[in-house]
PDB file of N, CA and C in Angstrom:
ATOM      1  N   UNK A   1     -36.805   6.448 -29.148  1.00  0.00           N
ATOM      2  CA  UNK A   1     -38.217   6.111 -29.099  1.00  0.00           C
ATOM      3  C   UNK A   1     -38.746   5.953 -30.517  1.00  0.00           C
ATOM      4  N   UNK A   2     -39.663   5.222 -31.087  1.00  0.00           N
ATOM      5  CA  UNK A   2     -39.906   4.382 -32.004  1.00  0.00           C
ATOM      6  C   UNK A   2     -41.278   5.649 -31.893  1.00  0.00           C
ATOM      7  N   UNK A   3     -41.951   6.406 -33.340  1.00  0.00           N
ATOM      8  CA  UNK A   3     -43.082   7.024 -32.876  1.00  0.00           C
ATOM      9  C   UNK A   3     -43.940   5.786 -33.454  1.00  0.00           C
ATOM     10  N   UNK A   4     -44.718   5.463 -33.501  1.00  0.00           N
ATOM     11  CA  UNK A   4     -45.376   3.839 -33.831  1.00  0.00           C
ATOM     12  C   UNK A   4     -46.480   4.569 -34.306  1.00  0.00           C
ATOM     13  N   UNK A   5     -47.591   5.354 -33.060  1.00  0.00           N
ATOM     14  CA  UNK A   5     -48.424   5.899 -33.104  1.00  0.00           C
ATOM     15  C   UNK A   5     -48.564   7.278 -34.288  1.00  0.00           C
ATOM     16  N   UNK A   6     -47.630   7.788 -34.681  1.00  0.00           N
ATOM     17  CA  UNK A   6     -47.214   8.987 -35.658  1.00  0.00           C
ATOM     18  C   UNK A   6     -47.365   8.474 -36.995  1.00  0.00           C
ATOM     19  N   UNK A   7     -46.639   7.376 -36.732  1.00  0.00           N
ATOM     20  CA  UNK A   7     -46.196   6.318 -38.314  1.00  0.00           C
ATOM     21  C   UNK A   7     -47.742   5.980 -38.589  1.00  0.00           C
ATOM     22  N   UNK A   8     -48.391   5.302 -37.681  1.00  0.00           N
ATOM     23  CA  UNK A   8     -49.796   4.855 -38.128  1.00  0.00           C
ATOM     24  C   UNK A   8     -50.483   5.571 -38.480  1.00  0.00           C
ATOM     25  N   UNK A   9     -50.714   7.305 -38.230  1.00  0.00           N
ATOM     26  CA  UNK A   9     -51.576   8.216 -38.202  1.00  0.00           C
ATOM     27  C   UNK A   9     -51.217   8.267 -39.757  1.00  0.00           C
ATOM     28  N   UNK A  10     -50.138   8.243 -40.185  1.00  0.00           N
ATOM     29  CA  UNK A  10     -49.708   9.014 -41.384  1.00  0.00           C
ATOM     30  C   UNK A  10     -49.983   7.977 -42.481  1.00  0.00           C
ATOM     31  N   UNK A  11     -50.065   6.610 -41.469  1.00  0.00           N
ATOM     32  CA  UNK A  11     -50.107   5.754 -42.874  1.00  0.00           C
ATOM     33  C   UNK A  11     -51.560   5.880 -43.162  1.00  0.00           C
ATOM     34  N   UNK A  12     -52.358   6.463 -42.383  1.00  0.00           N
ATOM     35  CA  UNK A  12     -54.130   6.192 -42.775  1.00  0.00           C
ATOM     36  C   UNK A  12     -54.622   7.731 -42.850  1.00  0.00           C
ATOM     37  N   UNK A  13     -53.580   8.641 -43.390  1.00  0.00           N
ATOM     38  CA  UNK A  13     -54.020   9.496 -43.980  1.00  0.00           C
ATOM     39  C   UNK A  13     -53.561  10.796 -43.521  1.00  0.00           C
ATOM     40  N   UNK A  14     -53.032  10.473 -42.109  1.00  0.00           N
ATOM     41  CA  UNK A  14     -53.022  12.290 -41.017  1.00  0.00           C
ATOM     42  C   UNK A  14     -51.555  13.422 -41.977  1.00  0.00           C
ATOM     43  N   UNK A  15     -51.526  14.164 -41.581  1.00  0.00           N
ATOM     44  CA  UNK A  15     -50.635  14.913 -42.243  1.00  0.00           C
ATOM     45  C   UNK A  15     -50.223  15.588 -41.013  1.00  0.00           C
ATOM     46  N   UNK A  16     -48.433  15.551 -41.284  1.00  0.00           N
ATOM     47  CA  UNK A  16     -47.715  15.778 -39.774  1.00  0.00           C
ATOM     48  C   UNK A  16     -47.472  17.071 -39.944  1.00  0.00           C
ATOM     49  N   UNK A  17     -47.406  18.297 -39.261  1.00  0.00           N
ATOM     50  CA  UNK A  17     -47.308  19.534 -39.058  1.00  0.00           C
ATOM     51  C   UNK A  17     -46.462  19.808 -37.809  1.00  0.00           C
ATOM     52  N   UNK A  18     -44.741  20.126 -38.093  1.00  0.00           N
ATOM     53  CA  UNK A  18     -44.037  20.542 -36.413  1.00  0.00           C
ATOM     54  C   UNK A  18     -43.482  22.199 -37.472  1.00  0.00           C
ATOM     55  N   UNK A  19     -43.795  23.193 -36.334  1.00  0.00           N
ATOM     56  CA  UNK A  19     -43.252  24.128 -36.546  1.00  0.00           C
ATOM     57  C   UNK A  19     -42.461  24.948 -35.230  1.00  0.00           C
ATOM     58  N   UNK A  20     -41.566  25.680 -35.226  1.00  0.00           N
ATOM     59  CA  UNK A  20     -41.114  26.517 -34.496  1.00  0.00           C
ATOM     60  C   UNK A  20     -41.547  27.717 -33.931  1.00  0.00           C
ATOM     61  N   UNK A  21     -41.763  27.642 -32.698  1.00  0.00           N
ATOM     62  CA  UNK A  21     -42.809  28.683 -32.163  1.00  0.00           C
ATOM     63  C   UNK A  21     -41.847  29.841 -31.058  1.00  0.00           C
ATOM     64  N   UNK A  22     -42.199  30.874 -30.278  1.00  0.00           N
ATOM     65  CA  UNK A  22     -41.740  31.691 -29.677  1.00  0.00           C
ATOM     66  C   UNK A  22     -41.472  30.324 -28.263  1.00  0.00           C
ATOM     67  N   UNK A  23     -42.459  29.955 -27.793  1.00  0.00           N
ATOM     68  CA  UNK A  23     -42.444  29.200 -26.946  1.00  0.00           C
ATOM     69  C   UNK A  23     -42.115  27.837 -27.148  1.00  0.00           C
ATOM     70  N   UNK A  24     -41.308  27.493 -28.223  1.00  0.00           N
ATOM     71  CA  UNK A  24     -40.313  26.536 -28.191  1.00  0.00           C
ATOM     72  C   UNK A  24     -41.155  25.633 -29.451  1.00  0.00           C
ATOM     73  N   UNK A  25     -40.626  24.480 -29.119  1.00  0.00           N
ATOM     74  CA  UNK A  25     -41.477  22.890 -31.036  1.00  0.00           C
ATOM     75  C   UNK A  25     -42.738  22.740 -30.792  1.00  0.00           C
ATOM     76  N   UNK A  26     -43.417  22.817 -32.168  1.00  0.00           N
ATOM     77  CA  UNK A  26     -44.794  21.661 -31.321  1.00  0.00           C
ATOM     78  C   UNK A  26     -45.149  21.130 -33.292  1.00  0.00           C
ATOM     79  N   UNK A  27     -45.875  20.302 -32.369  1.00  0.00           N
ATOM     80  CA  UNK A  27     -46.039  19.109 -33.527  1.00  0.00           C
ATOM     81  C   UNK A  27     -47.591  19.089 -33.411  1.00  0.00           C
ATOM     82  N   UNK A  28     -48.217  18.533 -34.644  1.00  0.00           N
ATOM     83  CA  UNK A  28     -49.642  18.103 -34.573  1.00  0.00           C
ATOM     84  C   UNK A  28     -49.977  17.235 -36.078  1.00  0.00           C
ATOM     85  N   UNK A  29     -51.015  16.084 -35.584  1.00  0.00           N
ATOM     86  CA  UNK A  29     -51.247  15.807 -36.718  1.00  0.00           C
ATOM     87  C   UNK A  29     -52.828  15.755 -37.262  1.00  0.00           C
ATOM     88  N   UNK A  30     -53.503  15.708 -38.330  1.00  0.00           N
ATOM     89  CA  UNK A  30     -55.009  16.069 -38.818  1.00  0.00           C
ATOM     90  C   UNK A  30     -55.034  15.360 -39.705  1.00  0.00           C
ATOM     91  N   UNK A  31     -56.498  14.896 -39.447  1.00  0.00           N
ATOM     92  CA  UNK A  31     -57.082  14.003 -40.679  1.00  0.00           C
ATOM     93  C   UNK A  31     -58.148  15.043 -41.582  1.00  0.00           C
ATOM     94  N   UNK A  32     -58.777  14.730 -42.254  1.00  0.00           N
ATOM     95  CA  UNK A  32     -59.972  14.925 -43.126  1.00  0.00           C
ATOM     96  C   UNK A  32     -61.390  15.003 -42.016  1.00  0.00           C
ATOM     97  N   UNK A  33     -62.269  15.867 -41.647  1.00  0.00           N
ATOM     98  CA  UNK A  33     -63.110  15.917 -40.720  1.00  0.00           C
ATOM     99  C   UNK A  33     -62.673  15.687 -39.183  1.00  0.00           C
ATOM    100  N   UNK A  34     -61.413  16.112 -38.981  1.00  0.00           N
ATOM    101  CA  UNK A  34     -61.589  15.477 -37.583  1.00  0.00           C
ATOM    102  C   UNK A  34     -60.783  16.794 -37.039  1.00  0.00           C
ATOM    103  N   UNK A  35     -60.876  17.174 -35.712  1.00  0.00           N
ATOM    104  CA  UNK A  35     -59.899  18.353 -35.113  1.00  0.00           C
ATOM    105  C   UNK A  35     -58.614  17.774 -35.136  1.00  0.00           C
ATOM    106  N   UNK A  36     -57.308  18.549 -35.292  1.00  0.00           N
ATOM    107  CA  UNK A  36     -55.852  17.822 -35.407  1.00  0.00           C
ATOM    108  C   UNK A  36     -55.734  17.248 -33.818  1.00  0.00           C
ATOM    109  N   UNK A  37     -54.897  16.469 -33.853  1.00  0.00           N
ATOM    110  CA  UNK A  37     -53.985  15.931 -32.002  1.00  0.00           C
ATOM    111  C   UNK A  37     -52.835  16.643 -32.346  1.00  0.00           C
ATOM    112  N   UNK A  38     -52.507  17.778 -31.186  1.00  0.00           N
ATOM    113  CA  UNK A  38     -51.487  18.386 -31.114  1.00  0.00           C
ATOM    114  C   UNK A  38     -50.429  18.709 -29.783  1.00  0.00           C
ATOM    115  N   UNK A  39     -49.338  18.404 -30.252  1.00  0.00           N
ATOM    116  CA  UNK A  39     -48.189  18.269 -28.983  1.00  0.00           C
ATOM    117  C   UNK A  39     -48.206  19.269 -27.971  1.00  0.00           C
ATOM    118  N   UNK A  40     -47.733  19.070 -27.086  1.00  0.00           N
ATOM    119  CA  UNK A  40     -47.280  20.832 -25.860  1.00  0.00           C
ATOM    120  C   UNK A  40     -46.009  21.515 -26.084  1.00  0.00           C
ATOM    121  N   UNK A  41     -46.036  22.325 -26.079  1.00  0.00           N
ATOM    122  CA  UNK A  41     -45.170  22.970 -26.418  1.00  0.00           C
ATOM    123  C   UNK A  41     -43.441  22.624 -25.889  1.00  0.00           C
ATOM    124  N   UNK A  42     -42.878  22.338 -26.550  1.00  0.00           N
ATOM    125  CA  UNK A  42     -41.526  21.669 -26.169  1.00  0.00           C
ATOM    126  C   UNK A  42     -39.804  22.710 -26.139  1.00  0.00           C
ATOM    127  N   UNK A  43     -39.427  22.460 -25.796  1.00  0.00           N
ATOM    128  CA  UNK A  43     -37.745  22.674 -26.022  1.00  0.00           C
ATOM    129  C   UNK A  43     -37.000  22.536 -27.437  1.00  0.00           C
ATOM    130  N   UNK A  44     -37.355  20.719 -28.057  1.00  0.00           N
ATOM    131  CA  UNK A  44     -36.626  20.457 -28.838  1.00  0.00           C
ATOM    132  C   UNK A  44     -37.545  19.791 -29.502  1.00  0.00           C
ATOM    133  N   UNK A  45     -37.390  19.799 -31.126  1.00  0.00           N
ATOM    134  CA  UNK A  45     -38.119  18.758 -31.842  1.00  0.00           C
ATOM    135  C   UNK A  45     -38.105  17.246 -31.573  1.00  0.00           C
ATOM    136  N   UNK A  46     -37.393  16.963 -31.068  1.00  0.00           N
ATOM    137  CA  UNK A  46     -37.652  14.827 -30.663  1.00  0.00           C
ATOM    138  C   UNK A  46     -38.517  15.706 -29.589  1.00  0.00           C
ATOM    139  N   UNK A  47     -38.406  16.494 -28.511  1.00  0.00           N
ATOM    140  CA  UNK A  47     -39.256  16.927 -27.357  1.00  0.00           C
ATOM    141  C   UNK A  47     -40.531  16.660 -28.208  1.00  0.00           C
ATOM    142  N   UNK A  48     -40.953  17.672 -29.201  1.00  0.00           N
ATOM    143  CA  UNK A  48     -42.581  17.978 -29.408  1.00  0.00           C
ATOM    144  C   UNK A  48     -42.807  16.306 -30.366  1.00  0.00           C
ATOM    145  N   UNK A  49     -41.700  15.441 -30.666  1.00  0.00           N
ATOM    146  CA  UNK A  49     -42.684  14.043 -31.587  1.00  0.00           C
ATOM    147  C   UNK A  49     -43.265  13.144 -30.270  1.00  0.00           C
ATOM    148  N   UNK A  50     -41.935  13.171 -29.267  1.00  0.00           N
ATOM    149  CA  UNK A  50     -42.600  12.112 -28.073  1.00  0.00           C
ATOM    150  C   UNK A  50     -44.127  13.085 -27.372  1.00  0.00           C
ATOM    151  N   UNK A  51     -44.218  13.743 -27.538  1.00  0.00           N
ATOM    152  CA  UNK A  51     -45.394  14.656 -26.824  1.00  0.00           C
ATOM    153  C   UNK A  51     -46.888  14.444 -27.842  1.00  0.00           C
ATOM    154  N   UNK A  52     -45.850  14.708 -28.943  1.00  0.00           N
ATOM    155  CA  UNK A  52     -47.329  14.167 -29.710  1.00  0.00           C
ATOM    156  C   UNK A  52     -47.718  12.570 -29.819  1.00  0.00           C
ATOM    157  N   UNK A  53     -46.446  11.884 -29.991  1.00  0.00           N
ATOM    158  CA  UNK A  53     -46.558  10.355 -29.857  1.00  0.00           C
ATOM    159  C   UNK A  53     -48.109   9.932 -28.729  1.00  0.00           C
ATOM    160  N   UNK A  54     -47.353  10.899 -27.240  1.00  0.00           N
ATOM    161  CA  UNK A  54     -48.192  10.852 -26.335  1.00  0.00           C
ATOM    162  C   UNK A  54     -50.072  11.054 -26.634  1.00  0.00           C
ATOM    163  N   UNK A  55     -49.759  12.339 -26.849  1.00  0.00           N
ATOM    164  CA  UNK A  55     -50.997  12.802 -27.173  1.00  0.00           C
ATOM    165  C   UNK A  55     -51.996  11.481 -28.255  1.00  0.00           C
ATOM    166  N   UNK A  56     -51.695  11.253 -28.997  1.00  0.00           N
ATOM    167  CA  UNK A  56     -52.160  10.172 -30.312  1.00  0.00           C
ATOM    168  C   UNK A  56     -52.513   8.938 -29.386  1.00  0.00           C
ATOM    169  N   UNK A  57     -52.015   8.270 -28.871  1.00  0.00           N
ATOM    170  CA  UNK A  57     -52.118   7.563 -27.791  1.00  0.00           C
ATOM    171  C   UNK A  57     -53.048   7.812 -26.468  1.00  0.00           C
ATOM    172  N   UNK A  58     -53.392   9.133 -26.356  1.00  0.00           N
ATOM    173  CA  UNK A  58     -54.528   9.913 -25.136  1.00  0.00           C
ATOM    174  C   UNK A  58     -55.463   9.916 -26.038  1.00  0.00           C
ATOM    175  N   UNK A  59     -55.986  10.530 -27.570  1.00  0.00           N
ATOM    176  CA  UNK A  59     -56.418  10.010 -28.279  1.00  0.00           C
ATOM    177  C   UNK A  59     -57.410   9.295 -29.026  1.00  0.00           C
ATOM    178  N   UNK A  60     -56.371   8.002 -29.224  1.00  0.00           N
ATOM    179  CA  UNK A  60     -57.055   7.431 -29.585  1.00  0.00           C
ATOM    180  C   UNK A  60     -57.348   6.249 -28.408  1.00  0.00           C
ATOM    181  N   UNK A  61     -57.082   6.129 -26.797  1.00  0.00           N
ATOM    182  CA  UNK A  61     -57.474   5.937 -26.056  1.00  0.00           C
ATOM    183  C   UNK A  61     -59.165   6.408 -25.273  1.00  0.00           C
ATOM    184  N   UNK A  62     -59.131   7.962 -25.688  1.00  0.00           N
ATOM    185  CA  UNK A  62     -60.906   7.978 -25.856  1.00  0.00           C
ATOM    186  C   UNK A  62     -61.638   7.874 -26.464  1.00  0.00           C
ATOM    187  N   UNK A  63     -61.002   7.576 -28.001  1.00  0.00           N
ATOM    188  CA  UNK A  63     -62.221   7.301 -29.028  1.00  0.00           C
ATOM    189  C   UNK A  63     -62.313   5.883 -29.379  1.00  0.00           C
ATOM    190  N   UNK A  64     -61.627   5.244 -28.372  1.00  0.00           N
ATOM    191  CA  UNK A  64     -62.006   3.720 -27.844  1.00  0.00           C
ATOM    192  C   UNK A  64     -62.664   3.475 -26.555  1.00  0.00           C
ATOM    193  N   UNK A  65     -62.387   4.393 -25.848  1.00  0.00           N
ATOM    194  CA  UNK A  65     -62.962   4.082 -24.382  1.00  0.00           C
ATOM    195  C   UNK A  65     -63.123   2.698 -23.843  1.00  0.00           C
ATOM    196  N   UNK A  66     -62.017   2.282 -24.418  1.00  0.00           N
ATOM    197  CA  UNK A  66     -61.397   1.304 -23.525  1.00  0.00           C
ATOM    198  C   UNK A  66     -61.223   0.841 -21.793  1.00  0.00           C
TER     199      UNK A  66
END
């Protein structure tokens, strides 16, 4: 899986954050004034990028309201 949505966040500024938790990967990313988009809690790190991929995509799907 291609993260498209990850790549773009980062190119306009977000800063990627995956750490290792009791309850398995999670990923999140944050801009400057804005709350971070952050993954669910996963198994495996590709687990928590496609989750956040997801999430970025849920997103920035409501702050278009498309």
């Amino acid at each position: 899986m291609k993260y498209t949505w990850i790549t773009i966040a980062i190119e306009h500024g977000a800063h990627l954050n995956c750490q290792k938790y009791i309850r398995g990967y999670r990923a999140a990313v944050s801009w400057k004034n804005r709350l971070p988009v952050v993954s669910e809690y996963q198994k495996t790190f590709e687990e928590a990028l496609e989750s956040l991929e997801t999430a970025i995509q849920d997103d920035a799907a409501d702050e278009c309201e498309c």
